[in-house]
C-alpha atoms as a PDB file:
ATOM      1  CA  UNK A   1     -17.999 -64.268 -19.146  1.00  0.00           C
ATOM      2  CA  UNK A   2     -17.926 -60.631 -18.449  1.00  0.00           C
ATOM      3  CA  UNK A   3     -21.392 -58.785 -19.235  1.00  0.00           C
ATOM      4  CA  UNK A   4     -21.105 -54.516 -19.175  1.00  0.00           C
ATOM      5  CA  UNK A   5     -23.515 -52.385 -19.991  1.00  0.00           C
ATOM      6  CA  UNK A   6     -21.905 -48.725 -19.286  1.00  0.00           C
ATOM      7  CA  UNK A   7     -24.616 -47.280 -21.449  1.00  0.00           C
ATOM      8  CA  UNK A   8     -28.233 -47.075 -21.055  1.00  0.00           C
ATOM      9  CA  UNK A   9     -30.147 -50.345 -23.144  1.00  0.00           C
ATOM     10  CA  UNK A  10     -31.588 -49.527 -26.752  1.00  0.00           C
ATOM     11  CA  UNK A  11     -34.927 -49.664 -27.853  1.00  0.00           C
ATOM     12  CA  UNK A  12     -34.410 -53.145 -29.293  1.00  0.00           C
ATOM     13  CA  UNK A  13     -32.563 -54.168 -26.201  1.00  0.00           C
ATOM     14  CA  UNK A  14     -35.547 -53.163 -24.121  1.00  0.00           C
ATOM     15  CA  UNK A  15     -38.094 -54.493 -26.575  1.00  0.00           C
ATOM     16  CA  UNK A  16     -36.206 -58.110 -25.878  1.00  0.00           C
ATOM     17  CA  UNK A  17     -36.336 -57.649 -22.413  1.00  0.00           C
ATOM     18  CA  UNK A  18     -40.113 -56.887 -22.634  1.00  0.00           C
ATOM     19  CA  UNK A  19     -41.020 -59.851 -25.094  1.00  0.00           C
ATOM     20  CA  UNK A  20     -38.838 -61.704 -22.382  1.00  0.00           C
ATOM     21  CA  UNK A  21     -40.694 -60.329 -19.588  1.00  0.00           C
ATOM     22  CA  UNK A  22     -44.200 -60.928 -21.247  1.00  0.00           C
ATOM     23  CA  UNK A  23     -43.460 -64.464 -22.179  1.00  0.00           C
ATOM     24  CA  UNK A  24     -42.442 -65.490 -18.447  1.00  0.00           C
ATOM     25  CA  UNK A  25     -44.173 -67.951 -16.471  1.00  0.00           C
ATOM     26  CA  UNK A  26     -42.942 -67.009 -13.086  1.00  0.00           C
ATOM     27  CA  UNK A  27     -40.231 -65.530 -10.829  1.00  0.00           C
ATOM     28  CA  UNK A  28     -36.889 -65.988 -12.917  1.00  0.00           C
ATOM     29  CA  UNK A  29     -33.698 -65.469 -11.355  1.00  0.00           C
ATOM     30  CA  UNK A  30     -31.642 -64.863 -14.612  1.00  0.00           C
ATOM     31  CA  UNK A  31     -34.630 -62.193 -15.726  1.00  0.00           C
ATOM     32  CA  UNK A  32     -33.870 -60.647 -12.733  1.00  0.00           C
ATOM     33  CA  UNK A  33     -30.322 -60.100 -13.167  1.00  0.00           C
ATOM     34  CA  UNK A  34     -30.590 -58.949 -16.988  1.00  0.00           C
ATOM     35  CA  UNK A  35     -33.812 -56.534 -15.944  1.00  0.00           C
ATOM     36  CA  UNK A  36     -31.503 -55.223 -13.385  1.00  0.00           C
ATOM     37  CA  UNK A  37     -27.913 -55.065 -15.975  1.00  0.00           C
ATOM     38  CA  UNK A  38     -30.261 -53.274 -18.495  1.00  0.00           C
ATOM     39  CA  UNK A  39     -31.419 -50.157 -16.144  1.00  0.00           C
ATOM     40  CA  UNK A  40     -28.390 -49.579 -14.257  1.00  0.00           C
ATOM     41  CA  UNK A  41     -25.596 -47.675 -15.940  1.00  0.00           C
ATOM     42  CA  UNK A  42     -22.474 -48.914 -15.514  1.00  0.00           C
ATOM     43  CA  UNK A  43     -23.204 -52.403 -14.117  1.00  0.00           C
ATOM     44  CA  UNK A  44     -21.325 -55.198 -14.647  1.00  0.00           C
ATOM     45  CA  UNK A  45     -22.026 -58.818 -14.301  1.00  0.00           C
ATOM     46  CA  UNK A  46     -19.137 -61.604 -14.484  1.00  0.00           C
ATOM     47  CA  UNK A  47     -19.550 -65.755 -14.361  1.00  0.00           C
ATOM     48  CA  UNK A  48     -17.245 -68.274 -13.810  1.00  0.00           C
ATOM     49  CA  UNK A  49     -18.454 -71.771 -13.529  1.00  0.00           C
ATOM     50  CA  UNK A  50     -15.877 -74.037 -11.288  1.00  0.00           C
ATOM     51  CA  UNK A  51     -15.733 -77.807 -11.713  1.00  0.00           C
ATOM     52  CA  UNK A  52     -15.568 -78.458  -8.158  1.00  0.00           C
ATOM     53  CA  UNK A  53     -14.523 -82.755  -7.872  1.00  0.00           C
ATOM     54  CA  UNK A  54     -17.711 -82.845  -5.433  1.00  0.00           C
ATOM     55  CA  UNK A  55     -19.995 -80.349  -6.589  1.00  0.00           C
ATOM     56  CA  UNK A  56     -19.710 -78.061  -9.667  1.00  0.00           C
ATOM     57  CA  UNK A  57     -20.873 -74.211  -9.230  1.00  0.00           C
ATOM     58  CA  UNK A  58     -21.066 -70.964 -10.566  1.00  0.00           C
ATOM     59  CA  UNK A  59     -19.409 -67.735  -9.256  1.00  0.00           C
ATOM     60  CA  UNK A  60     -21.726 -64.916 -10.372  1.00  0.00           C
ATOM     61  CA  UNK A  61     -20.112 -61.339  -9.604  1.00  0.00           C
ATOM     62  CA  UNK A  62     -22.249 -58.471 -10.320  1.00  0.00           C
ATOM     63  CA  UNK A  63     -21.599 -55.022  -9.993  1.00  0.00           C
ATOM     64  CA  UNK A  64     -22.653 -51.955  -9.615  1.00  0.00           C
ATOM     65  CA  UNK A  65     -20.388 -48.851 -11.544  1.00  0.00           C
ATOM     66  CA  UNK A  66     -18.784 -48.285  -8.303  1.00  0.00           C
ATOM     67  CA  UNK A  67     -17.746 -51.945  -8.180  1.00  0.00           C
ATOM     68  CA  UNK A  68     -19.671 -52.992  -5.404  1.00  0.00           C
ATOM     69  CA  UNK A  69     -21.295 -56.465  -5.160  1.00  0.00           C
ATOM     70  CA  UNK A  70     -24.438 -56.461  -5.197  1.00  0.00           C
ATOM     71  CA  UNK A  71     -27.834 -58.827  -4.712  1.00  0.00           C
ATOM     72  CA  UNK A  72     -30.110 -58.333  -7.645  1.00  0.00           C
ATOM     73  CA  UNK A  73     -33.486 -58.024  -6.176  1.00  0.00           C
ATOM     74  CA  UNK A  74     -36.310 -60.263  -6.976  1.00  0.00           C
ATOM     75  CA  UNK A  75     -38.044 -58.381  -9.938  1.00  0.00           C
ATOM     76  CA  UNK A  76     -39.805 -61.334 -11.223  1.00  0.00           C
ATOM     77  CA  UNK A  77     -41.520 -62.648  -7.631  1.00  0.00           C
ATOM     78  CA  UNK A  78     -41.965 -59.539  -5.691  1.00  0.00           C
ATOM     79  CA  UNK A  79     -44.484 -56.722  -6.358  1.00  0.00           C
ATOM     80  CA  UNK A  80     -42.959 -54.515  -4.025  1.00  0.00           C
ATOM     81  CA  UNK A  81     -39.376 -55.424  -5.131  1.00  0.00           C
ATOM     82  CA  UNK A  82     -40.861 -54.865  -9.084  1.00  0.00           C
ATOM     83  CA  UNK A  83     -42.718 -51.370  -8.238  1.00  0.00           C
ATOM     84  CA  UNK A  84     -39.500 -49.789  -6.106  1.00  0.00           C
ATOM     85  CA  UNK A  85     -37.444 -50.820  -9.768  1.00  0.00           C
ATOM     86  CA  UNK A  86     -40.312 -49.029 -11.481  1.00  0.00           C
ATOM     87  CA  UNK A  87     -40.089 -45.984  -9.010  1.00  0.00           C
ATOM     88  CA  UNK A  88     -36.075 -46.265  -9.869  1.00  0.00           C
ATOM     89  CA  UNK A  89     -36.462 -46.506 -13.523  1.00  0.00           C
ATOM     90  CA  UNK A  90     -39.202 -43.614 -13.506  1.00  0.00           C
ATOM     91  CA  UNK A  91     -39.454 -41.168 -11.261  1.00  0.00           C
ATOM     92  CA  UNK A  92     -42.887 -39.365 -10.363  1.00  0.00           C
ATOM     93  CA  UNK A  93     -44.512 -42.068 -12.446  1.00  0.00           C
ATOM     94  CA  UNK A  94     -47.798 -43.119 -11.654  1.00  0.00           C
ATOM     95  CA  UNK A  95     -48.761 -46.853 -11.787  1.00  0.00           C
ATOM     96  CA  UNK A  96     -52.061 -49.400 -11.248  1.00  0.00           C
ATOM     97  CA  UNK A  97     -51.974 -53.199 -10.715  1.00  0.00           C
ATOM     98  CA  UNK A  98     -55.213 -55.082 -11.165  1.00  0.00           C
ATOM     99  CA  UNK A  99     -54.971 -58.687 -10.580  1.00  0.00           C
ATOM    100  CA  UNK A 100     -57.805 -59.525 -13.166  1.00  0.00           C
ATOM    101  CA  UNK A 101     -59.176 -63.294 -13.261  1.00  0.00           C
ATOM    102  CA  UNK A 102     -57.365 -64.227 -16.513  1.00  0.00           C
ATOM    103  CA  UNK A 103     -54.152 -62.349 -16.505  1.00  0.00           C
ATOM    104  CA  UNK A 104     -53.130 -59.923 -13.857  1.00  0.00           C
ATOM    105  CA  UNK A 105     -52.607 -56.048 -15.625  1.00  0.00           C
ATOM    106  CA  UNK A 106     -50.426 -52.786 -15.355  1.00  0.00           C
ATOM    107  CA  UNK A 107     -50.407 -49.649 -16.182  1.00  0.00           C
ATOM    108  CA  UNK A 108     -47.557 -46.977 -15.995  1.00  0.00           C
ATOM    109  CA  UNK A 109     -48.329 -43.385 -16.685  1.00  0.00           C
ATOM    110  CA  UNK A 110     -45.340 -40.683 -16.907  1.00  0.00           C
ATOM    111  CA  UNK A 111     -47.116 -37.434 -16.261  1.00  0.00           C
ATOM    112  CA  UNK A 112     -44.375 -35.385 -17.431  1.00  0.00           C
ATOM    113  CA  UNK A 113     -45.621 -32.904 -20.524  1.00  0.00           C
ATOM    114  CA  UNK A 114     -41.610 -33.748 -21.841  1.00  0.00           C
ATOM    115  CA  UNK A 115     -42.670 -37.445 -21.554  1.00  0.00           C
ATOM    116  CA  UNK A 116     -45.208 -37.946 -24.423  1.00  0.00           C
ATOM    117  CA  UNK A 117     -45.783 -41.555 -24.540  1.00  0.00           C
ATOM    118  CA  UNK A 118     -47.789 -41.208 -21.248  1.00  0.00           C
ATOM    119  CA  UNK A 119     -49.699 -44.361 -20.205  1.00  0.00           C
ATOM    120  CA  UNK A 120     -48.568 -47.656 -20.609  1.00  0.00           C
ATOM    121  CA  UNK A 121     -50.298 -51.110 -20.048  1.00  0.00           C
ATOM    122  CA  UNK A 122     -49.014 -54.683 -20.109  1.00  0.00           C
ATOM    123  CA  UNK A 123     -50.345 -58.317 -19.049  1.00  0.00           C
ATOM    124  CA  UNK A 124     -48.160 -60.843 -17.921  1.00  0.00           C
ATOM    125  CA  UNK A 125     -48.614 -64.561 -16.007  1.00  0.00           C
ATOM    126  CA  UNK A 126     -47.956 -62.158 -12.387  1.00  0.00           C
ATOM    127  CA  UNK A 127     -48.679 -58.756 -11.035  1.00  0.00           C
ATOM    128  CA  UNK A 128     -44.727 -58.607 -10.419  1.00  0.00           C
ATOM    129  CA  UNK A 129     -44.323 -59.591 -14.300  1.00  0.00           C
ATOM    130  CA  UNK A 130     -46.852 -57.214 -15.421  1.00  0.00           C
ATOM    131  CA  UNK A 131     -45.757 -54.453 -13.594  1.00  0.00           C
ATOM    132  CA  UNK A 132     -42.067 -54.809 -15.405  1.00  0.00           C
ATOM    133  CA  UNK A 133     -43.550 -55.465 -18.386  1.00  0.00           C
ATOM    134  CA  UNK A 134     -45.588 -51.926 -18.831  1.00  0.00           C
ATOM    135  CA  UNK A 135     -42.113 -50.270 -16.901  1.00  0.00           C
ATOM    136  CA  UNK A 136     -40.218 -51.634 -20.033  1.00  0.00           C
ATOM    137  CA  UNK A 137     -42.540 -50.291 -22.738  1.00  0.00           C
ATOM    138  CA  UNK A 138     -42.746 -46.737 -20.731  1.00  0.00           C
ATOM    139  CA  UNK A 139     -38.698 -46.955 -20.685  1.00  0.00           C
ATOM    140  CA  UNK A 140     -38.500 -48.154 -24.788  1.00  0.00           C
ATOM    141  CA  UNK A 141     -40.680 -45.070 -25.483  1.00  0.00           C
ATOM    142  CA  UNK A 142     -38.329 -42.959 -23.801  1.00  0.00           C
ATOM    143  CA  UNK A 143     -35.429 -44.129 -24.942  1.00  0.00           C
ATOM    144  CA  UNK A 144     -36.880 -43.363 -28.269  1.00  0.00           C
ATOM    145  CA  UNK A 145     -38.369 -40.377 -27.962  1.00  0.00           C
ATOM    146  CA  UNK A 146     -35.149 -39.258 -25.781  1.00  0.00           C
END
């Protein structure tokens, strides 16, 4: 199964990803790898799964647009891994993680006066989740404010 995405995600691709994000329990590997396909121009991403007599497996290749391999960091379980992604995604941006006793928070604030929708906040079941989560709604309103 081959998987490009040579152009930037649309709103309603993002908004999927967010309500994906949100809804997450925990570090998720595939999340990872579709957080990453969706903000990186030109990636590629293709599976074969082998029926190996002993053990069955999958071959994931994904790429980046130069064709390079490439190990999708760990979005989903890392803070630090989630915040340099946000620092990718949006540059300049400022961003707060509070890891409040019922649901840890985010916020993501573009202070850019030709990015309008400014600040940004999401909850999610981690700070690493949370964090991606108020990255994706920053990145929806730009993609649809241009």
């Amino acid at each position: 199964m081959t998987d490009p995405t040579a152009t930037p995600a649309t709103p309603a691709t993002l908004r999927e990803l967010l309500e994906r994000v949100k809804s997450a329990t925990g570090a998720d590997r595939e999340t990872d790898v579709v957080v990453w396909l969706a903000l990186t121009p030109g990636a590629t991403r293709e599976t074969r799964h082998v029926n190996h007599w002993k053990t069955p497996y999958v071959i994931d290749e994904t790429r980046d647009a130069t064709g390079r391999l490439v190990v999708i960091p760990e979005y989903t379980a890392s803070l630090d891994a989630a915040l340099a992604l946000v620092e990718r995604a949006l540059p300049g941006v400022h961003w707060s993680v509070t890891n409040a006793a019922i649901k840890p928070r985010a916020s993501v604030w573009v202070p850019s006066p030709l990015r309008a929708y400014g600040l940004r906040h999401q909850s999610a079941a981690t700070p690493a989740l949370a964090l991606l989560a108020a990255m994706l709604e920053a990145k929806i309103m730009e993609a649809e404010n241009g």
